[in-house]
PDB file of N, CA and C in Angstrom:
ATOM      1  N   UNK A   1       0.835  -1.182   0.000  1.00  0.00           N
ATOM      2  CA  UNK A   1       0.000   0.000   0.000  1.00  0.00           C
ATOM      3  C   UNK A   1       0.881   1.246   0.000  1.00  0.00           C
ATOM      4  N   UNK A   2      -0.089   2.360  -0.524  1.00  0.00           N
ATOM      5  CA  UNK A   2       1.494   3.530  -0.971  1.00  0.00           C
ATOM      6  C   UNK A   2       0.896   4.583   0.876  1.00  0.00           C
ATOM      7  N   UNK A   3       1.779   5.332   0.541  1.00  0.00           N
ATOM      8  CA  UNK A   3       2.151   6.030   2.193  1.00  0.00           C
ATOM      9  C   UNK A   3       0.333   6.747   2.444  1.00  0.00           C
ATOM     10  N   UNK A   4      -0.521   7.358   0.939  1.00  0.00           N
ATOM     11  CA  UNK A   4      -1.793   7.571   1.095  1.00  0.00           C
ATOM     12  C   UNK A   4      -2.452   6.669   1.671  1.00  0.00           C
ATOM     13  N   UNK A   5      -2.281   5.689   0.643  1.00  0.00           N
ATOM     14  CA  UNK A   5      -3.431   4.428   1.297  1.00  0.00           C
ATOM     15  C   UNK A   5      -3.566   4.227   2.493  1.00  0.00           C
ATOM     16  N   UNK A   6      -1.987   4.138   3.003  1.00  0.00           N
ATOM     17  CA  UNK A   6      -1.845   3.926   4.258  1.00  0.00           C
ATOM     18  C   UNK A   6      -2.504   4.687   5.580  1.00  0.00           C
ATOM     19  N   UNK A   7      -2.236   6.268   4.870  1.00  0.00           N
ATOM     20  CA  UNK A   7      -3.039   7.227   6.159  1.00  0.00           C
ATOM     21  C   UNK A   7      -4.553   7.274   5.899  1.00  0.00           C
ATOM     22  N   UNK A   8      -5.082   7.031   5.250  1.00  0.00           N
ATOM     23  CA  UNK A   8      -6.266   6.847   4.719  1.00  0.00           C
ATOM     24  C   UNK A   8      -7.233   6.121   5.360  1.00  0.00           C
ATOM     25  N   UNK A   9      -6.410   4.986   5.288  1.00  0.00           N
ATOM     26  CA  UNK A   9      -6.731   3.444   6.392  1.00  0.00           C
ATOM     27  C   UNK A   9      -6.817   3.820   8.331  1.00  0.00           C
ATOM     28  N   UNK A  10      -5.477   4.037   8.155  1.00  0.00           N
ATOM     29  CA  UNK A  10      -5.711   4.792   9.861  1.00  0.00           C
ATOM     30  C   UNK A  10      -5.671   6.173  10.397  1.00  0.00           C
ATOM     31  N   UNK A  11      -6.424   6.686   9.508  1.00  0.00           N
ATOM     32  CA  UNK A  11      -6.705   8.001   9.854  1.00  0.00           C
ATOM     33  C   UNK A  11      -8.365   8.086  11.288  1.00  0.00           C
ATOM     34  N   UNK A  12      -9.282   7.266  10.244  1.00  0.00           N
ATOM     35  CA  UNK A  12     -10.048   6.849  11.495  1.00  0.00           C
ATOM     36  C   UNK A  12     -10.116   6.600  12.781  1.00  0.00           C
ATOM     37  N   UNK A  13      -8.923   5.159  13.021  1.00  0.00           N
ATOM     38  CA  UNK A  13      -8.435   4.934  14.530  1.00  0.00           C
ATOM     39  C   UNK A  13      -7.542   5.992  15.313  1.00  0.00           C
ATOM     40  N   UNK A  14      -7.252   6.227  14.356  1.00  0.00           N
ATOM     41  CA  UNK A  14      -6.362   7.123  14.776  1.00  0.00           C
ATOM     42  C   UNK A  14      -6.933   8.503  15.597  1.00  0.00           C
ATOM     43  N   UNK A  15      -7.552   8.603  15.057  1.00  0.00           N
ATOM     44  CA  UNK A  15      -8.897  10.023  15.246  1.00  0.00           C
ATOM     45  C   UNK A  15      -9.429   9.629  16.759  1.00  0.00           C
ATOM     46  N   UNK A  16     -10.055   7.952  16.450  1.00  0.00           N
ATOM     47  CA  UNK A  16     -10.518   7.884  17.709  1.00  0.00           C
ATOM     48  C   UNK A  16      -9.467   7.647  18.814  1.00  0.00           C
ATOM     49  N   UNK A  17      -8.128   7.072  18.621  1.00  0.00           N
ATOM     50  CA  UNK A  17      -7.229   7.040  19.802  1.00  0.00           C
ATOM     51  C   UNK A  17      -6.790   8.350  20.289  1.00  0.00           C
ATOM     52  N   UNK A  18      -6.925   9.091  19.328  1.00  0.00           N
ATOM     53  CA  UNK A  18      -6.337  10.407  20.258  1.00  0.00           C
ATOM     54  C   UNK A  18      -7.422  11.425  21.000  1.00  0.00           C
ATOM     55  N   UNK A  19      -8.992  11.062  20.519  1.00  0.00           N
ATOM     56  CA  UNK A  19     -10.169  11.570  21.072  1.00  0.00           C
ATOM     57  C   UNK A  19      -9.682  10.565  22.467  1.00  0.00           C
ATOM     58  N   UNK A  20      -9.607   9.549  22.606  1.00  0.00           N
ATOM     59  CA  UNK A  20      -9.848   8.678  23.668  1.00  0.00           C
ATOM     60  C   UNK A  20      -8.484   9.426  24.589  1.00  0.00           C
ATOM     61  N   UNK A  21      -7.736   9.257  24.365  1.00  0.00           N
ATOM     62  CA  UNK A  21      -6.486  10.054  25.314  1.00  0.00           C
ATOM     63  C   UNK A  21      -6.295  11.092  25.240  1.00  0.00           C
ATOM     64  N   UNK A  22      -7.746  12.113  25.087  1.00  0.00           N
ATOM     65  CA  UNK A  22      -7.700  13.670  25.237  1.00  0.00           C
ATOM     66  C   UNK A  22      -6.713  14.044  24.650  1.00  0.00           C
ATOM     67  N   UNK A  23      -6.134  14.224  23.347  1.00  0.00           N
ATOM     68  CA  UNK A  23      -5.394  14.607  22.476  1.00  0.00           C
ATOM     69  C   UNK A  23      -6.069  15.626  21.342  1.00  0.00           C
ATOM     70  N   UNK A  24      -5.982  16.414  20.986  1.00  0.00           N
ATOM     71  CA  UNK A  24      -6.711  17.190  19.820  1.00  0.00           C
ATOM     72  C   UNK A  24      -5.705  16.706  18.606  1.00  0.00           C
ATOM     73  N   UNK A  25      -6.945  16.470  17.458  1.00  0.00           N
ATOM     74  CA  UNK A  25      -6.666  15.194  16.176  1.00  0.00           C
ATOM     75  C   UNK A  25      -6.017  16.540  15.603  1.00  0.00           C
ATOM     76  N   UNK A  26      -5.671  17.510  15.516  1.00  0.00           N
ATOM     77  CA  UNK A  26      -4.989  18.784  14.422  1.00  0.00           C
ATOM     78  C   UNK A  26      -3.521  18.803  14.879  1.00  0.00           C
ATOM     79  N   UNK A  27      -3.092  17.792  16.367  1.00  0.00           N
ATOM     80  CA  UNK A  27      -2.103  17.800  16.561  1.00  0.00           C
ATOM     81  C   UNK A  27      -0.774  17.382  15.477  1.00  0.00           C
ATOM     82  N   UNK A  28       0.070  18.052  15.612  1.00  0.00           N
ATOM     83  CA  UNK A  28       1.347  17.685  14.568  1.00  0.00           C
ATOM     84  C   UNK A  28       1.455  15.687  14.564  1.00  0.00           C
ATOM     85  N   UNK A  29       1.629  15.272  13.423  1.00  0.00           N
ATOM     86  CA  UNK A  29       1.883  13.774  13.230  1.00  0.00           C
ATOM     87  C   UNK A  29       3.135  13.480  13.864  1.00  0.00           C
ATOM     88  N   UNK A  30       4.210  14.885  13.995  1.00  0.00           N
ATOM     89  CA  UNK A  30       5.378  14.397  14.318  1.00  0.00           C
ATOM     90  C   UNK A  30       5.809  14.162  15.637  1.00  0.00           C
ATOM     91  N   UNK A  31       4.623  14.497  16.332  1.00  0.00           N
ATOM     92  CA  UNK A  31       4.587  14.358  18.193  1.00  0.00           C
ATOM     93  C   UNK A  31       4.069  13.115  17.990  1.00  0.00           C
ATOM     94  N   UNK A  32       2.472  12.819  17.276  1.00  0.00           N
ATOM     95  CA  UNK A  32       2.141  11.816  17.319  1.00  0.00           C
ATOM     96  C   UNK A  32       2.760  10.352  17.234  1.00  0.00           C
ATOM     97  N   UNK A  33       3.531  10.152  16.104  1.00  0.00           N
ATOM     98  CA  UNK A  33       4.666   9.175  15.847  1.00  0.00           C
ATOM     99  C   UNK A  33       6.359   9.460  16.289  1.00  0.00           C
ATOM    100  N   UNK A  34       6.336  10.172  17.212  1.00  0.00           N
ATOM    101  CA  UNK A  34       7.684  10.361  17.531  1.00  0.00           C
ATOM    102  C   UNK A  34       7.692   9.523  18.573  1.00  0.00           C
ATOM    103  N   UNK A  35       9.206   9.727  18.787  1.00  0.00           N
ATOM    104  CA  UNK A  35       9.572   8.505  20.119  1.00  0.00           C
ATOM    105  C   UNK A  35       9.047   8.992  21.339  1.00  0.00           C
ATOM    106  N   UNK A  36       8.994   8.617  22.280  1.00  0.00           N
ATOM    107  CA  UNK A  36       8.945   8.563  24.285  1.00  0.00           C
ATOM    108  C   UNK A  36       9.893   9.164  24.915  1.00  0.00           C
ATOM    109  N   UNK A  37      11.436   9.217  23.876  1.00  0.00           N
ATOM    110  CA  UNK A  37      12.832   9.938  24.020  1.00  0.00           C
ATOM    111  C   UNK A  37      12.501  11.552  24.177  1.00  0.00           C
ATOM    112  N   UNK A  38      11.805  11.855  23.019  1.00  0.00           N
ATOM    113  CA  UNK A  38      11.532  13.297  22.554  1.00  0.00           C
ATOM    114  C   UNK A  38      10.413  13.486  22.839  1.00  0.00           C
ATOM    115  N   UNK A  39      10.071  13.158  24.045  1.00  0.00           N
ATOM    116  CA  UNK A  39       8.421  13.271  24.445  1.00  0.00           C
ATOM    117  C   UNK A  39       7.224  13.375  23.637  1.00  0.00           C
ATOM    118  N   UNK A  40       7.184  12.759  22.845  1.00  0.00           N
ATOM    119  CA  UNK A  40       5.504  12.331  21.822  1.00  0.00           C
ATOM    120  C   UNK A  40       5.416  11.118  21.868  1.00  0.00           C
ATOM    121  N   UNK A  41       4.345  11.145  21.764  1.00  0.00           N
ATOM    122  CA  UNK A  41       3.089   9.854  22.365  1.00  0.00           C
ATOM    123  C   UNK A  41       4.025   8.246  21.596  1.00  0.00           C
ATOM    124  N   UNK A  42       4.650   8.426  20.128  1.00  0.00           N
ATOM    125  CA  UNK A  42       4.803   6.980  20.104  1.00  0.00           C
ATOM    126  C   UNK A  42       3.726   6.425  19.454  1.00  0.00           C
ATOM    127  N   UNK A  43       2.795   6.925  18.883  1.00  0.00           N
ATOM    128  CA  UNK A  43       1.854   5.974  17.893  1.00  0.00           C
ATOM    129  C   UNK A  43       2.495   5.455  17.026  1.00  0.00           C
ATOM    130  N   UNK A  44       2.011   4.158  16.518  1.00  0.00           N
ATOM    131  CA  UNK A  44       2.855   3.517  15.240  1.00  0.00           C
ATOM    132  C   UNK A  44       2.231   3.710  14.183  1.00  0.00           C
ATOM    133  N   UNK A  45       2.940   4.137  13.015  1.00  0.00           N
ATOM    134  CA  UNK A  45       2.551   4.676  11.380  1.00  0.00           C
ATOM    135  C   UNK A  45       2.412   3.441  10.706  1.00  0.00           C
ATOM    136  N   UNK A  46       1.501   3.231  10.422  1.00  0.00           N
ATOM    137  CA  UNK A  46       1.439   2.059   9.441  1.00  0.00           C
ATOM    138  C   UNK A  46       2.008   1.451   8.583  1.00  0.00           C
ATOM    139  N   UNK A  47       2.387   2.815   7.603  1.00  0.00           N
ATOM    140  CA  UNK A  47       3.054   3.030   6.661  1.00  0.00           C
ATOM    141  C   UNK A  47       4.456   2.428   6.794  1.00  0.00           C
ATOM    142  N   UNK A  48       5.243   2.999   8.088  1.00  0.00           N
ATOM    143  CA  UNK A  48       6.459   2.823   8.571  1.00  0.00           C
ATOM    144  C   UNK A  48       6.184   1.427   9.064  1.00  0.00           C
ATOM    145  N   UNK A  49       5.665   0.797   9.476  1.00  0.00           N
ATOM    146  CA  UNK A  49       5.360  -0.238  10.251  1.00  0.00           C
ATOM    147  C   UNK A  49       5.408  -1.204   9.316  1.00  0.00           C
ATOM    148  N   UNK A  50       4.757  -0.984   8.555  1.00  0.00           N
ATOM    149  CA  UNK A  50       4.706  -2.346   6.825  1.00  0.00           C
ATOM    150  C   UNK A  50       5.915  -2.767   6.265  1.00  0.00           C
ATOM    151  N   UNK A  51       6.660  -0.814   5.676  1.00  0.00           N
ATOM    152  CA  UNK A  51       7.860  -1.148   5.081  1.00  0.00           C
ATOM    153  C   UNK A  51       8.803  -1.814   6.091  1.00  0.00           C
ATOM    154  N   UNK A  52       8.717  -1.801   7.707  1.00  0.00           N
ATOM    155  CA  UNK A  52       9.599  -2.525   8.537  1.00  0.00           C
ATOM    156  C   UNK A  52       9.926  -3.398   8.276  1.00  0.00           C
ATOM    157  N   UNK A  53       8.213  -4.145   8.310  1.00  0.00           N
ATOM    158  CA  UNK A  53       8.244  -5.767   8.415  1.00  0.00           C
ATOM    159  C   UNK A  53       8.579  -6.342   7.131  1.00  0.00           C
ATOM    160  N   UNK A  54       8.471  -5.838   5.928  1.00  0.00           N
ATOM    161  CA  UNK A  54       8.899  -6.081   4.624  1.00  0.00           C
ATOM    162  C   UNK A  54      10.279  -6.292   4.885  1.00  0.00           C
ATOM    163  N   UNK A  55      11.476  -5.461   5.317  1.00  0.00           N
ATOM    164  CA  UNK A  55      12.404  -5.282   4.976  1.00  0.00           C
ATOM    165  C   UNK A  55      12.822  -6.552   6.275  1.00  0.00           C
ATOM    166  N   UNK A  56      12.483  -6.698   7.410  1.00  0.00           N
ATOM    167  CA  UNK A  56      12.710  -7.779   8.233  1.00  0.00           C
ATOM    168  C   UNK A  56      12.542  -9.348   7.375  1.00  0.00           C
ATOM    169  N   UNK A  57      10.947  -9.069   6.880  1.00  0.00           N
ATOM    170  CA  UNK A  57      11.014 -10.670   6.115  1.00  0.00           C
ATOM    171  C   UNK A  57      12.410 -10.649   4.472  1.00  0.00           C
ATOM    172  N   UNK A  58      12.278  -9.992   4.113  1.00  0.00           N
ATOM    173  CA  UNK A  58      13.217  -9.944   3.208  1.00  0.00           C
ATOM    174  C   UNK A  58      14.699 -10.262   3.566  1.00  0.00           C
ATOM    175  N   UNK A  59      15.064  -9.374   4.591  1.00  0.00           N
ATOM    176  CA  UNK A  59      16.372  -9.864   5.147  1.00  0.00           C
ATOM    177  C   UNK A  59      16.584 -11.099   5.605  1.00  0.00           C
ATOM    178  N   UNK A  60      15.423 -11.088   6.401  1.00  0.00           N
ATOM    179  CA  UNK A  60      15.165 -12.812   7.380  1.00  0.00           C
ATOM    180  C   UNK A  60      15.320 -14.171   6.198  1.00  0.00           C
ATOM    181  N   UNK A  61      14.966 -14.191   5.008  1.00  0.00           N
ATOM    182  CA  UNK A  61      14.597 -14.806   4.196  1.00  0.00           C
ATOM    183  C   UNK A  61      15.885 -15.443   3.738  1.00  0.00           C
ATOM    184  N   UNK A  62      16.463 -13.989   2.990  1.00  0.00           N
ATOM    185  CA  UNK A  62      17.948 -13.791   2.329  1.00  0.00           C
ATOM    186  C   UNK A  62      18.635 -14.754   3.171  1.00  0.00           C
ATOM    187  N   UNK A  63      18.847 -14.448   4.547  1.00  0.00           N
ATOM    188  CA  UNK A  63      20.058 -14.738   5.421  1.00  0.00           C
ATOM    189  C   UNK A  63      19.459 -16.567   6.004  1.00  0.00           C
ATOM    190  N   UNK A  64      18.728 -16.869   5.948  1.00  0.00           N
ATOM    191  CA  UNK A  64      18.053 -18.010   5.718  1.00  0.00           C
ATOM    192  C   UNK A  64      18.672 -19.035   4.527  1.00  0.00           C
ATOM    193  N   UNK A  65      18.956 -18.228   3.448  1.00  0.00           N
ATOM    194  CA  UNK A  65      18.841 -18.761   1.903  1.00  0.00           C
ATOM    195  C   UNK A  65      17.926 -20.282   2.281  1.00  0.00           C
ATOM    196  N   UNK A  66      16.663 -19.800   2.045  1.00  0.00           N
ATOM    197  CA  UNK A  66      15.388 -20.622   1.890  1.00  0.00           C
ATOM    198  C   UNK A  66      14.562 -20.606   0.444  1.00  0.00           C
ATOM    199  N   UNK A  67      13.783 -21.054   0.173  1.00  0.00           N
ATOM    200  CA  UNK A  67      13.330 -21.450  -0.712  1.00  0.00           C
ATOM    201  C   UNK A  67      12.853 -19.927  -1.421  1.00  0.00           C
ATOM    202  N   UNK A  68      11.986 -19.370  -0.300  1.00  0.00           N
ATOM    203  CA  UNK A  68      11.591 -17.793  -0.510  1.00  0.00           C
ATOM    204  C   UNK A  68      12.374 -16.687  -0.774  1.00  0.00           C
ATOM    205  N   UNK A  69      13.844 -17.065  -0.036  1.00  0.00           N
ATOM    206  CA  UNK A  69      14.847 -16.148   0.229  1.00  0.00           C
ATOM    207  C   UNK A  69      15.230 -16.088  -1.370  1.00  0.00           C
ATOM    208  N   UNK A  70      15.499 -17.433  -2.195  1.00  0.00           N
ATOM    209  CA  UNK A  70      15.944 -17.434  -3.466  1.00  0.00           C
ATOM    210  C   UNK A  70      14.935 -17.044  -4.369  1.00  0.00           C
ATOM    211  N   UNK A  71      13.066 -16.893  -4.207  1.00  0.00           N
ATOM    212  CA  UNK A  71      12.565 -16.160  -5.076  1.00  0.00           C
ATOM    213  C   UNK A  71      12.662 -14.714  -4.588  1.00  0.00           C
ATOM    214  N   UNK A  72      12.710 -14.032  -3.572  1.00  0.00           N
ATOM    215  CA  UNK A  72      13.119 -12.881  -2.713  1.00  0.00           C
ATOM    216  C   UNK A  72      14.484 -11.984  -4.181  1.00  0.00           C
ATOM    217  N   UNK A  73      15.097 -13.271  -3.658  1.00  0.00           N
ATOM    218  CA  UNK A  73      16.858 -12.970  -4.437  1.00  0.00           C
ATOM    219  C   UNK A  73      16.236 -12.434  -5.983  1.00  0.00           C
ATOM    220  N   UNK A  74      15.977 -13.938  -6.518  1.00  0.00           N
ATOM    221  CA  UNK A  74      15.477 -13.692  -8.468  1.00  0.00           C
ATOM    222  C   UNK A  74      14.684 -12.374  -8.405  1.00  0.00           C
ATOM    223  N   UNK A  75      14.002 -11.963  -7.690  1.00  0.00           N
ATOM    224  CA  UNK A  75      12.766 -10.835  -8.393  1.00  0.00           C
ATOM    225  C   UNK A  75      13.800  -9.247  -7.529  1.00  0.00           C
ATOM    226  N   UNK A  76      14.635  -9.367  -7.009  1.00  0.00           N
ATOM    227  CA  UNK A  76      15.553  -8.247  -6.991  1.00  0.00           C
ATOM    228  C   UNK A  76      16.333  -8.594  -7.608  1.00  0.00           C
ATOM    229  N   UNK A  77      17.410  -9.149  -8.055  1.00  0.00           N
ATOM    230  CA  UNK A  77      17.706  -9.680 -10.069  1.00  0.00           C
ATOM    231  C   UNK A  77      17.266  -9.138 -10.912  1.00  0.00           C
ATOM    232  N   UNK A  78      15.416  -9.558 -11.485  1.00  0.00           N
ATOM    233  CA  UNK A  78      15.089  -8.707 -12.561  1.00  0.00           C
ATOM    234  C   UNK A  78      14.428  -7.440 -12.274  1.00  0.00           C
ATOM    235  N   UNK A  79      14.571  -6.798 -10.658  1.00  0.00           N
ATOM    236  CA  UNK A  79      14.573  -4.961 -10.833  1.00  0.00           C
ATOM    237  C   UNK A  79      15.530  -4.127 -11.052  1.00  0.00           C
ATOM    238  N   UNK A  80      16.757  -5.246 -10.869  1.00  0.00           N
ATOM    239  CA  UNK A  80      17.662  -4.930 -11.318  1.00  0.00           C
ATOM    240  C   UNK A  80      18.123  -4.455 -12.438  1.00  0.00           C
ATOM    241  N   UNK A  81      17.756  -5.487 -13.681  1.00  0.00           N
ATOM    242  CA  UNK A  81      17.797  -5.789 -14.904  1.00  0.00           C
ATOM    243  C   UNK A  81      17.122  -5.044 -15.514  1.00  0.00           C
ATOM    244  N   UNK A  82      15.901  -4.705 -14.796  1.00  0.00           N
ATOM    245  CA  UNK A  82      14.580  -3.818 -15.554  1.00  0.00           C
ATOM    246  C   UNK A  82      15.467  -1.742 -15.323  1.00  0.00           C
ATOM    247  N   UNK A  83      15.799  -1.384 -14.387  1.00  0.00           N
ATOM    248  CA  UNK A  83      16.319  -0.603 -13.905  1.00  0.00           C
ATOM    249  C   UNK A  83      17.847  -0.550 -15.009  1.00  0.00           C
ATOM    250  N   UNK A  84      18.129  -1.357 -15.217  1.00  0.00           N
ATOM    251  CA  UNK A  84      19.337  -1.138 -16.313  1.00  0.00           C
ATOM    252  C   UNK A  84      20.804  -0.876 -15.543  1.00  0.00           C
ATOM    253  N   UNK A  85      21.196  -0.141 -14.281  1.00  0.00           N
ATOM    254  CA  UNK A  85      22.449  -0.219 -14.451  1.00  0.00           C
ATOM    255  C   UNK A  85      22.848  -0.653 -13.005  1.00  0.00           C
ATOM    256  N   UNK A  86      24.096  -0.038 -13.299  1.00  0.00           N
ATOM    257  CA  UNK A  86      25.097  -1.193 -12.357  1.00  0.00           C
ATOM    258  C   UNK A  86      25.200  -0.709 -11.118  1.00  0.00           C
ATOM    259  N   UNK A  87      24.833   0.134 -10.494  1.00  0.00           N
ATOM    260  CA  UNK A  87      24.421   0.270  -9.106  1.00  0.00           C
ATOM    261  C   UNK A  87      23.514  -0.188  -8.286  1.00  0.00           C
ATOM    262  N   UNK A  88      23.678  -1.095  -7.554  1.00  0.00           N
ATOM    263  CA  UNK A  88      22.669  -1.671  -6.767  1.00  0.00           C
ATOM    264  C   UNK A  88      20.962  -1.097  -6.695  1.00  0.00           C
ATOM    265  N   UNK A  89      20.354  -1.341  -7.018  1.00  0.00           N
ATOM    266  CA  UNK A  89      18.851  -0.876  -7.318  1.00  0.00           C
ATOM    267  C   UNK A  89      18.703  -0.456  -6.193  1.00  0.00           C
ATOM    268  N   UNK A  90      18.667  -1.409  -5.011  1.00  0.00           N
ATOM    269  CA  UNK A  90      17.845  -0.378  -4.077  1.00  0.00           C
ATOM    270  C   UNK A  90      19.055   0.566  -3.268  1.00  0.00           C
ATOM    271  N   UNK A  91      20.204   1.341  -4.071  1.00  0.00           N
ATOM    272  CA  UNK A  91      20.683   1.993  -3.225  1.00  0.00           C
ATOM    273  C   UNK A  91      20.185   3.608  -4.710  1.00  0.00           C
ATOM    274  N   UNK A  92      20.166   3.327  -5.607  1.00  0.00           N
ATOM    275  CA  UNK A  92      19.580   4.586  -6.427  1.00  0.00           C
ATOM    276  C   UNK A  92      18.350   5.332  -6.096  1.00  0.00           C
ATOM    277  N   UNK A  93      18.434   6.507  -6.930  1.00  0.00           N
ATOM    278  CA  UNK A  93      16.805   7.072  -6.559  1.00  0.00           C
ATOM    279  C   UNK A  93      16.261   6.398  -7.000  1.00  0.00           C
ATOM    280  N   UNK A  94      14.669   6.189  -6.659  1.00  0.00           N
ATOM    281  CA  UNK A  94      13.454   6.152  -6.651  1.00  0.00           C
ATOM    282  C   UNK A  94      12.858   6.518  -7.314  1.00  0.00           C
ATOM    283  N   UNK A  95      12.770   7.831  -7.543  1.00  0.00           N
ATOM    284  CA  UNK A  95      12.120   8.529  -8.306  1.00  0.00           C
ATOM    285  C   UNK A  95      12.382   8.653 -10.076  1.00  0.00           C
ATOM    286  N   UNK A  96      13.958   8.609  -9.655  1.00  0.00           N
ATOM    287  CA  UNK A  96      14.037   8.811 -11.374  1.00  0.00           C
ATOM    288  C   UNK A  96      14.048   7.187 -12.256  1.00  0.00           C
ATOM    289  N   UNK A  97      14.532   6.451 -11.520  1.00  0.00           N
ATOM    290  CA  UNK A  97      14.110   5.184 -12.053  1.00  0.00           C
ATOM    291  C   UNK A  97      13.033   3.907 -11.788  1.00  0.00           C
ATOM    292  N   UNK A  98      12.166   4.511 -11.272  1.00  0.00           N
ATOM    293  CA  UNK A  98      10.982   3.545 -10.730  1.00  0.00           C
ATOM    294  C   UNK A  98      10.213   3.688 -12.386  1.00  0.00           C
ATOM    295  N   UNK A  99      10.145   4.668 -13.300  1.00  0.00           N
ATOM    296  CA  UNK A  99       9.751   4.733 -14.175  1.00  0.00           C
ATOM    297  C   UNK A  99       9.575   3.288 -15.484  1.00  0.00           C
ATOM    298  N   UNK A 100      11.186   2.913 -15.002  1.00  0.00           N
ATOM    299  CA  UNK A 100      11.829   1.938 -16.038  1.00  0.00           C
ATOM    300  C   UNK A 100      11.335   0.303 -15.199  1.00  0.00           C
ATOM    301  N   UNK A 101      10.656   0.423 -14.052  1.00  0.00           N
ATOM    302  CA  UNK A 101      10.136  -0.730 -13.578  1.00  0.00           C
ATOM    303  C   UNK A 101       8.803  -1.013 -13.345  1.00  0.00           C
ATOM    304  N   UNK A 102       8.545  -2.234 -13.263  1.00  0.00           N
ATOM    305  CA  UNK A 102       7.282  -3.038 -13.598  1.00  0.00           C
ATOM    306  C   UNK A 102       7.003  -2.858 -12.033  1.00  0.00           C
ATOM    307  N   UNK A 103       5.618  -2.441 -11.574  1.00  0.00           N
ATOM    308  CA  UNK A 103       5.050  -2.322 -10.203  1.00  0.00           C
ATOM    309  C   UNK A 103       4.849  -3.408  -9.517  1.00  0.00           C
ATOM    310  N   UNK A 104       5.642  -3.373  -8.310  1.00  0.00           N
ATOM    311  CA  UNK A 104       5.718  -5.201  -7.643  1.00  0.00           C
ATOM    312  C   UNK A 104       6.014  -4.977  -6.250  1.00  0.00           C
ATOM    313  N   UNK A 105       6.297  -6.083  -5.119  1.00  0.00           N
ATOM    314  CA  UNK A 105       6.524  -5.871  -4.050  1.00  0.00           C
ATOM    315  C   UNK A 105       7.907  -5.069  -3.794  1.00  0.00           C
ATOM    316  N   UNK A 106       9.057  -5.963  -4.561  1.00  0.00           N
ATOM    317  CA  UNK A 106      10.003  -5.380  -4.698  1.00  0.00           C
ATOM    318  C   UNK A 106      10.547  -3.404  -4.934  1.00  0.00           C
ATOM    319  N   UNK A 107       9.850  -3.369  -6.254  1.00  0.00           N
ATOM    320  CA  UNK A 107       9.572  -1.743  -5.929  1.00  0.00           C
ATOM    321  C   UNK A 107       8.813  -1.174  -4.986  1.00  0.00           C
ATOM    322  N   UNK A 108       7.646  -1.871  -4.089  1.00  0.00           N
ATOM    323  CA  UNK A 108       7.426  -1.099  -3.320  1.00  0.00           C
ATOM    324  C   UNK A 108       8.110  -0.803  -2.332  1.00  0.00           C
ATOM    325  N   UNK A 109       9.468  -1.879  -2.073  1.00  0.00           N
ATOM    326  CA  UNK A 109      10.142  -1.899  -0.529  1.00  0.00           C
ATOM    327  C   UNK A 109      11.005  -0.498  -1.241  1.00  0.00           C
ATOM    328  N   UNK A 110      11.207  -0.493  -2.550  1.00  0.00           N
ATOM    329  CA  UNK A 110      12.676   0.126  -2.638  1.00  0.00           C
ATOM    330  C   UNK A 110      12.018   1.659  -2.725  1.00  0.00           C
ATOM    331  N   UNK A 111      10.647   1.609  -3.070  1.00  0.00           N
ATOM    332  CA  UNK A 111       9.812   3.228  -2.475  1.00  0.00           C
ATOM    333  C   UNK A 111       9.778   3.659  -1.423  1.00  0.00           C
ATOM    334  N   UNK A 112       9.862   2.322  -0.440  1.00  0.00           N
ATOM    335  CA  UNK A 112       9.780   2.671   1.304  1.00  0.00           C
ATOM    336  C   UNK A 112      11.160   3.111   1.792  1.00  0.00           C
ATOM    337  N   UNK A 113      12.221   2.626   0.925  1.00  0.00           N
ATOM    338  CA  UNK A 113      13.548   3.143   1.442  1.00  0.00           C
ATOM    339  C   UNK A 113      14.244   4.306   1.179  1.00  0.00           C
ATOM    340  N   UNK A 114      13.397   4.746   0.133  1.00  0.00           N
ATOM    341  CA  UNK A 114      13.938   6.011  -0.145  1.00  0.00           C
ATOM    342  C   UNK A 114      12.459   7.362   0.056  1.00  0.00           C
ATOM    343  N   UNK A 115      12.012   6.490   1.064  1.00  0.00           N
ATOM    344  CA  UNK A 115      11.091   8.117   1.616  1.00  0.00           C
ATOM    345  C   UNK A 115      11.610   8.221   2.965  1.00  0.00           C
TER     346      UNK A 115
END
């Protein structure tokens, strides 16, 4: 899901968790999802929360070399391939070459890493 979808989805609960802990909903997102360090509440972003677990199962997979880990591997191969050059795909922009790729899980992690 792209970072809209995402607030879209929990914009609702969200509304109601911060009605419920006397919070006013116009409050900045960046208190809202900030750490306990920097005194804001610590809600979890969805958004951020997805691309986490993506990038956990992906790694988890890889370092596994499991059955998944090696289709994991092949389909970052051909974003590779689709993307054209020789710099590691997911360390380039985003923006200027997501153009030259086919829409998949893979591009979505490598959208989450470069927002």
């Amino acid at each position: 899901m792209s970072k809209t979808q995402c607030h879209k989805k929990q914009s609702p609960a969200l509304v109601a968790r911060l009605q419920k802990n006397v919070v006013v909903s116009t409050m900045s997102r960046d208190l809202i999802f900030g750490s306990h360090r920097y005194g804001c509440l610590q809600f979890k972003n969805l958004y951020t929360d997805m691309g986490s677990q993506k990038l956990e199962m992906l790694l988890g997979h890889l370092r596994k070399d499991d059955k998944t880990g090696k289709i994991l591997s092949v389909a970052l191969g051909c974003l590779q391939q689709e993307v054209g050059t020789s710099t590691p795909v997911l360390e380039t922009t985003y923006s200027l070459y997501c153009p030259l790729s086919t829409p998949s899980w893979m591009q979505a992690l490598w959208r989450f890493f470069m927002r």
